[in-house]
C-alpha atoms as a PDB file:
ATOM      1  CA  UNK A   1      88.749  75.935  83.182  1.00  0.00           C
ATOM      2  CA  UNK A   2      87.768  79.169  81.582  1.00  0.00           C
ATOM      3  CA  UNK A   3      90.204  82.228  81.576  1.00  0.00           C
ATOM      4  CA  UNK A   4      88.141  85.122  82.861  1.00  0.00           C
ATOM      5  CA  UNK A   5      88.142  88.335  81.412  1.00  0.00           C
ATOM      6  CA  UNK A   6      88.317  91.445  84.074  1.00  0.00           C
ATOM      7  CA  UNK A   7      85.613  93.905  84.716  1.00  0.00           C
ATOM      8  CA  UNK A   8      86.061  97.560  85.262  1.00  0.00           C
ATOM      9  CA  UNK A   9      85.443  97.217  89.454  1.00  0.00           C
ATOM     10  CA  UNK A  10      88.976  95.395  90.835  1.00  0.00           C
ATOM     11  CA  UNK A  11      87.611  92.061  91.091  1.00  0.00           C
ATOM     12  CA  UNK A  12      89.328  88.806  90.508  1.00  0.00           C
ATOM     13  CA  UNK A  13      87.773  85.412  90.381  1.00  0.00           C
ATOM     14  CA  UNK A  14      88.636  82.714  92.913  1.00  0.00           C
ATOM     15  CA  UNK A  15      92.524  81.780  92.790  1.00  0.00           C
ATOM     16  CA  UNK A  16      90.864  78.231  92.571  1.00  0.00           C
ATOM     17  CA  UNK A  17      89.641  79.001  89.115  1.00  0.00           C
ATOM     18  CA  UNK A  18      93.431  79.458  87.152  1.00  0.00           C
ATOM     19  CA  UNK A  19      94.464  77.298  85.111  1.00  0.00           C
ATOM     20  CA  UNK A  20      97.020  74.665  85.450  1.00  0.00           C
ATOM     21  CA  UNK A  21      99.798  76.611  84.628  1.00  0.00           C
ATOM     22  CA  UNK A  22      98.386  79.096  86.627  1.00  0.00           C
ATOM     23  CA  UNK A  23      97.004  81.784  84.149  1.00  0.00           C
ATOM     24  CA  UNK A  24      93.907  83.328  85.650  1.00  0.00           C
ATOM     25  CA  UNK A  25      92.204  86.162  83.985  1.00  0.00           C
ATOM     26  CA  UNK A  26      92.573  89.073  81.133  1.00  0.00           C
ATOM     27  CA  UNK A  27      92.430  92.567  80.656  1.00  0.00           C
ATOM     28  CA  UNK A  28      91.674  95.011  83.861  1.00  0.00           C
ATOM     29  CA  UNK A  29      94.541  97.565  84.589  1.00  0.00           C
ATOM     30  CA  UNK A  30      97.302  97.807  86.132  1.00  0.00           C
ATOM     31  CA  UNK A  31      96.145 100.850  89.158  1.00  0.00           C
ATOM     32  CA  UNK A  32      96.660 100.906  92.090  1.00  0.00           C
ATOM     33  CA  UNK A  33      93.403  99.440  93.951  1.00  0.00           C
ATOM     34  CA  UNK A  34      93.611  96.671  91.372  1.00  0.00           C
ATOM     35  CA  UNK A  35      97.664  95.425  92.073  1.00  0.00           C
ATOM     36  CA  UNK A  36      96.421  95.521  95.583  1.00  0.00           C
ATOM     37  CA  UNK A  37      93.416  93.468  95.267  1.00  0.00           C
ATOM     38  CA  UNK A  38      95.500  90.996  93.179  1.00  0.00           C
ATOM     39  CA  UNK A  39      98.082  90.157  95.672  1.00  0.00           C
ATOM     40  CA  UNK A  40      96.338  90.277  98.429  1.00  0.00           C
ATOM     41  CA  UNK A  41      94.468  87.280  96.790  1.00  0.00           C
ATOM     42  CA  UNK A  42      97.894  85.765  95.509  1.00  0.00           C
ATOM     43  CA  UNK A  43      98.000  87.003  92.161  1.00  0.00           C
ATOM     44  CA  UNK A  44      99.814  89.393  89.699  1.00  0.00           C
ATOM     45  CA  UNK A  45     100.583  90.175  86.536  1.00  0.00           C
ATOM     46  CA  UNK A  46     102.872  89.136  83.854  1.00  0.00           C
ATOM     47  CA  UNK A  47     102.607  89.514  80.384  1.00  0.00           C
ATOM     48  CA  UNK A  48     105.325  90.735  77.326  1.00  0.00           C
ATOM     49  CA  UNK A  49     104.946  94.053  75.867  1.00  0.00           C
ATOM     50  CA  UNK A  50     101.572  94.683  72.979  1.00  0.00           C
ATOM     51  CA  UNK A  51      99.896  91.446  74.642  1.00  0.00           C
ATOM     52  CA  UNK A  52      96.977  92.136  77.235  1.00  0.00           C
ATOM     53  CA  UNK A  53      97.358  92.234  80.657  1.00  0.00           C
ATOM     54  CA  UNK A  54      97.437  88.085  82.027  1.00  0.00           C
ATOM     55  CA  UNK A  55      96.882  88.030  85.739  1.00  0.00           C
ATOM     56  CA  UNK A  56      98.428  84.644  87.169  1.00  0.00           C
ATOM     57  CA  UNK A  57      97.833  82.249  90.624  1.00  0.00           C
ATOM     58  CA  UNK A  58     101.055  79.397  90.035  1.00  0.00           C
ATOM     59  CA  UNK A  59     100.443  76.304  92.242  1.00  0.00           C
ATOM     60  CA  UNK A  60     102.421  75.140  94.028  1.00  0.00           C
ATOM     61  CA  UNK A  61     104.005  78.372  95.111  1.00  0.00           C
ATOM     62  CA  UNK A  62     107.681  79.307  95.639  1.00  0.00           C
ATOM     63  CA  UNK A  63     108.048  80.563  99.041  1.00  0.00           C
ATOM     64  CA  UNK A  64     110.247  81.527 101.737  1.00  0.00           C
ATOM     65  CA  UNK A  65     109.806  81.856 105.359  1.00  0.00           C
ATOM     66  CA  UNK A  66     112.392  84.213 106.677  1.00  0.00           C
ATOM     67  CA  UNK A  67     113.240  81.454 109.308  1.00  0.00           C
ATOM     68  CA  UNK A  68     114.107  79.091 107.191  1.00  0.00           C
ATOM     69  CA  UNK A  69     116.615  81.348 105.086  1.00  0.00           C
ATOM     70  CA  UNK A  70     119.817  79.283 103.913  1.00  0.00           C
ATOM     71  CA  UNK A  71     123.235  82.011 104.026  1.00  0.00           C
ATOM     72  CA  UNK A  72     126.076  80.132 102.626  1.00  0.00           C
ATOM     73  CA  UNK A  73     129.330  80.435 103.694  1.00  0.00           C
ATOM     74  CA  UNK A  74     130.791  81.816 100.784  1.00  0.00           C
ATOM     75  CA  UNK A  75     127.889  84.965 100.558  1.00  0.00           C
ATOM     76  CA  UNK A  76     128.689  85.552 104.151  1.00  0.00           C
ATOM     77  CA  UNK A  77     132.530  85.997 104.067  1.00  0.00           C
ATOM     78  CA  UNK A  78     131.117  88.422 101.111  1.00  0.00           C
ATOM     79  CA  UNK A  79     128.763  90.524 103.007  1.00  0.00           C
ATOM     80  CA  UNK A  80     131.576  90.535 106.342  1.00  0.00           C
ATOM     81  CA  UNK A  81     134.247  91.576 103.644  1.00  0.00           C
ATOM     82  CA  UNK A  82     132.525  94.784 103.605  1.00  0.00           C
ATOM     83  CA  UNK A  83     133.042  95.292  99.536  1.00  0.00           C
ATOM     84  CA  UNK A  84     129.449  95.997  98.953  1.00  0.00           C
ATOM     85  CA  UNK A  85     126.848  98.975 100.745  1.00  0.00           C
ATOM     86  CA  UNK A  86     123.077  98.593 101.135  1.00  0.00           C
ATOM     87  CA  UNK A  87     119.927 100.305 101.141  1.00  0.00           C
ATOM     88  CA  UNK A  88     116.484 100.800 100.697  1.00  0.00           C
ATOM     89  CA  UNK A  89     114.057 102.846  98.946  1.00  0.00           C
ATOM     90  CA  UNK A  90     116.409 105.455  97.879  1.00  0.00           C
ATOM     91  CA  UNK A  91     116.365 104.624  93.985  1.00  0.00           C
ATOM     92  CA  UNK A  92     113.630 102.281  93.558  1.00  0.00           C
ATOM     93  CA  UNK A  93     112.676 103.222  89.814  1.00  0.00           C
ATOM     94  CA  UNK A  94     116.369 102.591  89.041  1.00  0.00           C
ATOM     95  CA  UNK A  95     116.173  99.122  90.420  1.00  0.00           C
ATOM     96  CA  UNK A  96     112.958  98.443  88.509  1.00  0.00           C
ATOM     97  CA  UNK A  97     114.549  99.359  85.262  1.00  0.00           C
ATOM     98  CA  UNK A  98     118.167  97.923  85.918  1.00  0.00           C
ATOM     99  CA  UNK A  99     115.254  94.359  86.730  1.00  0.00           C
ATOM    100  CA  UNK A 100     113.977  95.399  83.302  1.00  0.00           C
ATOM    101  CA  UNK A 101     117.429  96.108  81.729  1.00  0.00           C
ATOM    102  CA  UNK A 102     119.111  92.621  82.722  1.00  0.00           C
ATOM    103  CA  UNK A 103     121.586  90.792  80.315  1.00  0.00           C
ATOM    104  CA  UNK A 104     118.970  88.950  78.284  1.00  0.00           C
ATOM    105  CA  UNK A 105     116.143  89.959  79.524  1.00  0.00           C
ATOM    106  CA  UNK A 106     115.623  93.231  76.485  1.00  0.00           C
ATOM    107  CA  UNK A 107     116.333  90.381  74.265  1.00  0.00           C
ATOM    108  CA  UNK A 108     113.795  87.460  75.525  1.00  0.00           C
ATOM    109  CA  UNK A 109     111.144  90.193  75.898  1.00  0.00           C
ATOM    110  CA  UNK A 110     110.680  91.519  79.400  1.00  0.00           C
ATOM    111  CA  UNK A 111     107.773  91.134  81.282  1.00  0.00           C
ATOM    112  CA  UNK A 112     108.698  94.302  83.169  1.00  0.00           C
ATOM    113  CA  UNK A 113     107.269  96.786  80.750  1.00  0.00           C
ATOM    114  CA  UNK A 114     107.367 100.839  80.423  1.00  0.00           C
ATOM    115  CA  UNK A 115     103.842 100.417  81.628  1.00  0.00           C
ATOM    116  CA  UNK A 116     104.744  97.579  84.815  1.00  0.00           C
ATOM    117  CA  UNK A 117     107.804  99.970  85.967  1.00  0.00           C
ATOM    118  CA  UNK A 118     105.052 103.239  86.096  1.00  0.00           C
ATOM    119  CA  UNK A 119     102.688 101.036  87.776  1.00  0.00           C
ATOM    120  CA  UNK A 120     105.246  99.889  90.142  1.00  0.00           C
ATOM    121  CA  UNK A 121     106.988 103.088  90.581  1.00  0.00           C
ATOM    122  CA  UNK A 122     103.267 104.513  91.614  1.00  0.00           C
ATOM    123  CA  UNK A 123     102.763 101.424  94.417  1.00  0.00           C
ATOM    124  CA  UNK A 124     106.293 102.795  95.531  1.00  0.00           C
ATOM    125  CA  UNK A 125     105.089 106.509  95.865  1.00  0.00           C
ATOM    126  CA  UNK A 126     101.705 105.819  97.871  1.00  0.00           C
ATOM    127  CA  UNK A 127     103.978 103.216 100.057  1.00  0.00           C
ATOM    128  CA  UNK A 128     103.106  99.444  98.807  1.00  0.00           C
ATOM    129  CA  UNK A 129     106.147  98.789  97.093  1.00  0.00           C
ATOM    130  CA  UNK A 130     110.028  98.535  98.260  1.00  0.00           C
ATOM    131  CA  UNK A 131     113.222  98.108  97.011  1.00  0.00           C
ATOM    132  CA  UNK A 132     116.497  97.257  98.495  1.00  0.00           C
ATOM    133  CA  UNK A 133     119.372  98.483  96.681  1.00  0.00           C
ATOM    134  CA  UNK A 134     123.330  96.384  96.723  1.00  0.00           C
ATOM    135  CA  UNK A 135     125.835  99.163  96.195  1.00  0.00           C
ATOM    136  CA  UNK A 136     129.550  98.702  94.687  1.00  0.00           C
ATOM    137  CA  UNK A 137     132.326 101.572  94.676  1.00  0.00           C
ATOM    138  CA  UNK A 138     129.443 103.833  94.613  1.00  0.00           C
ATOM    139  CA  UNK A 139     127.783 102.175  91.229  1.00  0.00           C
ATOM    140  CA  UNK A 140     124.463 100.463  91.897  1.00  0.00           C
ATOM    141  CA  UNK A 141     125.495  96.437  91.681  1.00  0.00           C
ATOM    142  CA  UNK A 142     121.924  95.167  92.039  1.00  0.00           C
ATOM    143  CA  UNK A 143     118.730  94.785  93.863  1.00  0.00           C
ATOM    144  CA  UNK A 144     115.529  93.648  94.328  1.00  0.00           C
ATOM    145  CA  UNK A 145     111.992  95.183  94.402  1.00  0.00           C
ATOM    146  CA  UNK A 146     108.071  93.952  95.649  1.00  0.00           C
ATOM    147  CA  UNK A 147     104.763  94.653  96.961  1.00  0.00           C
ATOM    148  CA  UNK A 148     104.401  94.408 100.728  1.00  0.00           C
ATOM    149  CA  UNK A 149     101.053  93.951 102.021  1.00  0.00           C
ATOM    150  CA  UNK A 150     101.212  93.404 106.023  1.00  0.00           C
ATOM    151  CA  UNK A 151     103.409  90.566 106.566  1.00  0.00           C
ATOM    152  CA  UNK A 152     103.773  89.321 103.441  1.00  0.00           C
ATOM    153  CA  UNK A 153     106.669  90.403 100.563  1.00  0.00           C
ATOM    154  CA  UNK A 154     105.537  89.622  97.061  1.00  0.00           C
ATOM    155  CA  UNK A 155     108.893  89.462  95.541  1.00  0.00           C
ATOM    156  CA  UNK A 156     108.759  90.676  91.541  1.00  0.00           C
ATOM    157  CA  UNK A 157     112.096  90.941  90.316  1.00  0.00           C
ATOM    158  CA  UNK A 158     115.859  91.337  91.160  1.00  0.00           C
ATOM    159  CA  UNK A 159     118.913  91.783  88.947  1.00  0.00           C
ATOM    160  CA  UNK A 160     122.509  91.842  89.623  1.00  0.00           C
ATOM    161  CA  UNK A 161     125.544  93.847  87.536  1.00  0.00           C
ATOM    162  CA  UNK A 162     128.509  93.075  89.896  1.00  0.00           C
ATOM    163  CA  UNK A 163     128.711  89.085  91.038  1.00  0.00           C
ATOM    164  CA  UNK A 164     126.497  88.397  94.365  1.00  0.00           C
ATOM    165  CA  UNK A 165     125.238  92.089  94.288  1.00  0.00           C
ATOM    166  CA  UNK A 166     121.262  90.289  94.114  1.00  0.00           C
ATOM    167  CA  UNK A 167     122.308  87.911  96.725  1.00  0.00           C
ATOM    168  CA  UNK A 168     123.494  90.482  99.144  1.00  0.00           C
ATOM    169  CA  UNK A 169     120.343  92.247  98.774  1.00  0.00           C
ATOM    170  CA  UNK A 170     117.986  89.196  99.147  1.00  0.00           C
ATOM    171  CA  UNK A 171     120.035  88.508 102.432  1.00  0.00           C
ATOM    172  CA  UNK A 172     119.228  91.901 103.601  1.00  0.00           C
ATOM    173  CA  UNK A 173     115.302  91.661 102.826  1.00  0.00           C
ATOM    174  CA  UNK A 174     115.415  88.685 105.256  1.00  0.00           C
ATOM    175  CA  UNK A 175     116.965  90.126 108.123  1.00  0.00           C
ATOM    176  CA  UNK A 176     114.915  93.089 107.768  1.00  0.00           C
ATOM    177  CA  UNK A 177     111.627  90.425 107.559  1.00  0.00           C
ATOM    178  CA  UNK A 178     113.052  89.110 110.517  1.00  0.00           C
ATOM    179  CA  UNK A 179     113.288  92.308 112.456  1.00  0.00           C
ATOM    180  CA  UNK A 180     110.365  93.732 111.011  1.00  0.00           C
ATOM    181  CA  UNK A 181     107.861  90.674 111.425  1.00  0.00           C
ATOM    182  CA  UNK A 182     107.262  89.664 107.730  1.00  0.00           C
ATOM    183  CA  UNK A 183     106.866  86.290 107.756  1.00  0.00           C
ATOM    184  CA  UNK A 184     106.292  85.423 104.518  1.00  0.00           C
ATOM    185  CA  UNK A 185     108.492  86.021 101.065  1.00  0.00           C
ATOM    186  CA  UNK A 186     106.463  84.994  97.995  1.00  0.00           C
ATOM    187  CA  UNK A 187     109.304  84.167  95.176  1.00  0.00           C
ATOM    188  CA  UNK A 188     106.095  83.292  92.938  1.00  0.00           C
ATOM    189  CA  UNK A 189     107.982  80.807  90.189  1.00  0.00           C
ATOM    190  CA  UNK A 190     110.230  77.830  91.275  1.00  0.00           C
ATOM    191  CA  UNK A 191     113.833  78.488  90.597  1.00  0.00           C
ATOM    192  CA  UNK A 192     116.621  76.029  91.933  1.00  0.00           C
ATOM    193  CA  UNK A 193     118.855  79.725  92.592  1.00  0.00           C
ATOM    194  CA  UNK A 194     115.825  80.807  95.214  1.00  0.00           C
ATOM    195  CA  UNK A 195     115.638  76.544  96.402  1.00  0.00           C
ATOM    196  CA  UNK A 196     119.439  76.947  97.454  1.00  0.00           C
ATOM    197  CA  UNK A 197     118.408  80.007  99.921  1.00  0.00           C
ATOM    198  CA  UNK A 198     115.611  77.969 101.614  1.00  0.00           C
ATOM    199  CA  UNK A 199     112.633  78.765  99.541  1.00  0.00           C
ATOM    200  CA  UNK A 200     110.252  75.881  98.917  1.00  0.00           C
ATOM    201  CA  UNK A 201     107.059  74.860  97.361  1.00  0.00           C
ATOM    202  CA  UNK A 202     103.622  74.852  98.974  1.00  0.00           C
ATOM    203  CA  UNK A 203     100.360  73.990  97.790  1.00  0.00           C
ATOM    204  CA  UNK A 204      98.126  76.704  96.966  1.00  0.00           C
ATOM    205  CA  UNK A 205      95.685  76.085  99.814  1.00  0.00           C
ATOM    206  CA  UNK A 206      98.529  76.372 102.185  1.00  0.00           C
ATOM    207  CA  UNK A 207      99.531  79.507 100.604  1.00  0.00           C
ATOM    208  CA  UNK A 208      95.993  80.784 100.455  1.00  0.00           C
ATOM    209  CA  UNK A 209      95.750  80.438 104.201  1.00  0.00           C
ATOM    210  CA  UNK A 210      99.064  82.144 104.831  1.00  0.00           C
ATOM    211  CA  UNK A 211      97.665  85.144 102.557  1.00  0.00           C
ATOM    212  CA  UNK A 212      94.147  85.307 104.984  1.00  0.00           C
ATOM    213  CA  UNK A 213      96.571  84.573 108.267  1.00  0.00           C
ATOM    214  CA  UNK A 214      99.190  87.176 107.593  1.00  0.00           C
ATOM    215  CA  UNK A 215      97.498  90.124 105.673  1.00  0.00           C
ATOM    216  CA  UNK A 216      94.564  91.957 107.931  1.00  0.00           C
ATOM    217  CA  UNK A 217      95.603  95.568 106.558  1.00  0.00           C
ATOM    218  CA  UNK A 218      96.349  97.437 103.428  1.00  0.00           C
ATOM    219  CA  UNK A 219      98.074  99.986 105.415  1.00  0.00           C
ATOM    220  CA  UNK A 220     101.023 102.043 103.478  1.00  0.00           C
ATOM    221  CA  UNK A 221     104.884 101.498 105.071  1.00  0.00           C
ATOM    222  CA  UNK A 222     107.441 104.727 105.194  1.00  0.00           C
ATOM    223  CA  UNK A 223     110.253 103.979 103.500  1.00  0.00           C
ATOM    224  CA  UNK A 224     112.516 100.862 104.754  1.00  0.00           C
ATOM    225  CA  UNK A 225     115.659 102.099 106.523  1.00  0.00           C
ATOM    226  CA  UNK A 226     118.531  99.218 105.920  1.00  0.00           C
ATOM    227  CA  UNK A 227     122.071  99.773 105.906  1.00  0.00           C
ATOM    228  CA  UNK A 228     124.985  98.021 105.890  1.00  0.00           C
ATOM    229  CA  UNK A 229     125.740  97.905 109.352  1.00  0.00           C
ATOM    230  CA  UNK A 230     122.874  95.313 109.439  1.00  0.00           C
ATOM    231  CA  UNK A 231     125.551  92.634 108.070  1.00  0.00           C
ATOM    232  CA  UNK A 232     125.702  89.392 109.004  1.00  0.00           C
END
């Protein structure tokens, strides 16, 4: 199938229409209006620094339903020990840089661009985008940030300087879905780290139809409020 190339309006093809490994279209921008459009439909962007802007649709998809979360024993004597703090939305363009920053990451070529952490850090500021936050002896250990459209959290990215400080923050994002009523945490890619917390693979017309079930609004959120009393 052809990859299409964007026009100026924030218009994206049929999800249907990507190729097998998922790449979908070219060029556009990276505003607002657009980033929503995209995942409301399923689909972001990823591409390294000087190349164009690739939007992407991956089938099968990587999700996880808050539900079915996995907490293993060992991460839960760690969050009851009380060594780490959480919260949310207080430093969010930190945790999109220390996501851009990662061990390896600088040297591989991030996808998360100077021009993907402005775009991000302007979803945050109009109230589309949300980070928790995994604190250590006052340091920031690691997080976790996304898009949250309705029900749904489009996870992008999460990064960890102190051992299990990611993990503690992905546990928080579910019990906050679970309080909140997300039902629905997109992880995007298949990784066997995300597989071990419950996440699984659905077909893209499953997915589709959780997109079209779950999202009726584009409203904005405040700020999340989680803290670490919320501990398991």
């Amino acid at each position: 199938m052809p990859v299409f190339r964007l026009i100026d309006e924030p218009l994206f093809p049929s999800p249907d229409l990507a190729e097998p490994d998922g790449l979908l279209a070219v060029g556009g921008d990276l505003e607002p209006a657009r980033l929503l459009a995209a995942y409301s439909q399923g689909i972001f962007p990823w591409f390294s620094q000087g190349d164009p802007i690739l939007w992407w649709s991956p089938a099968p998809r990587l999700v996880l339903f808050p539900e079915e979360f996995h907490l293993p024993q060992r991460l839960r004597r760690t969050i009851r020990a009380g060594a780490f703090t959480v919260s949310a939305d207080t430093v969010f363009a930190e945790v999109v840089h220390g996501c851009a920053t990662a061990p390896g990451r600088l040297d591989q070529g991030t996808w998360i661009t100077p021009e993907m952490q402005e775009a991000y850090n302007r979803l945050h500021e109009l109230g589309f985008a949300h980070s928790i936050e995994c604190w250590h002896k006052g340091e920031l250990a690691g997080g976790l940030y996304g898009v949250c459209l309705d029900r749904v959290f489009f996870g992008e990215s999460m990064f960890t300087r102190v051992s299990g400080g990611s993990k503690v923050a992905l546990v928080h994002l579910v019990q906050y879905a679970l309080r909140t009523g997300i039902a629905m945490i997109d992880c995007q890619m298949t990784t066997e780290h995300l597989v071990r917390f419950g996440a699984r693979e659905v077909s893209r017309a499953f997915f589709q139809a959780q997109l079209h079930r779950l999202i009726s609004h584009y409203r904005p959120q405040p700020k999340w409020l989680i803290t670490s009393e919320n501990r398991e």
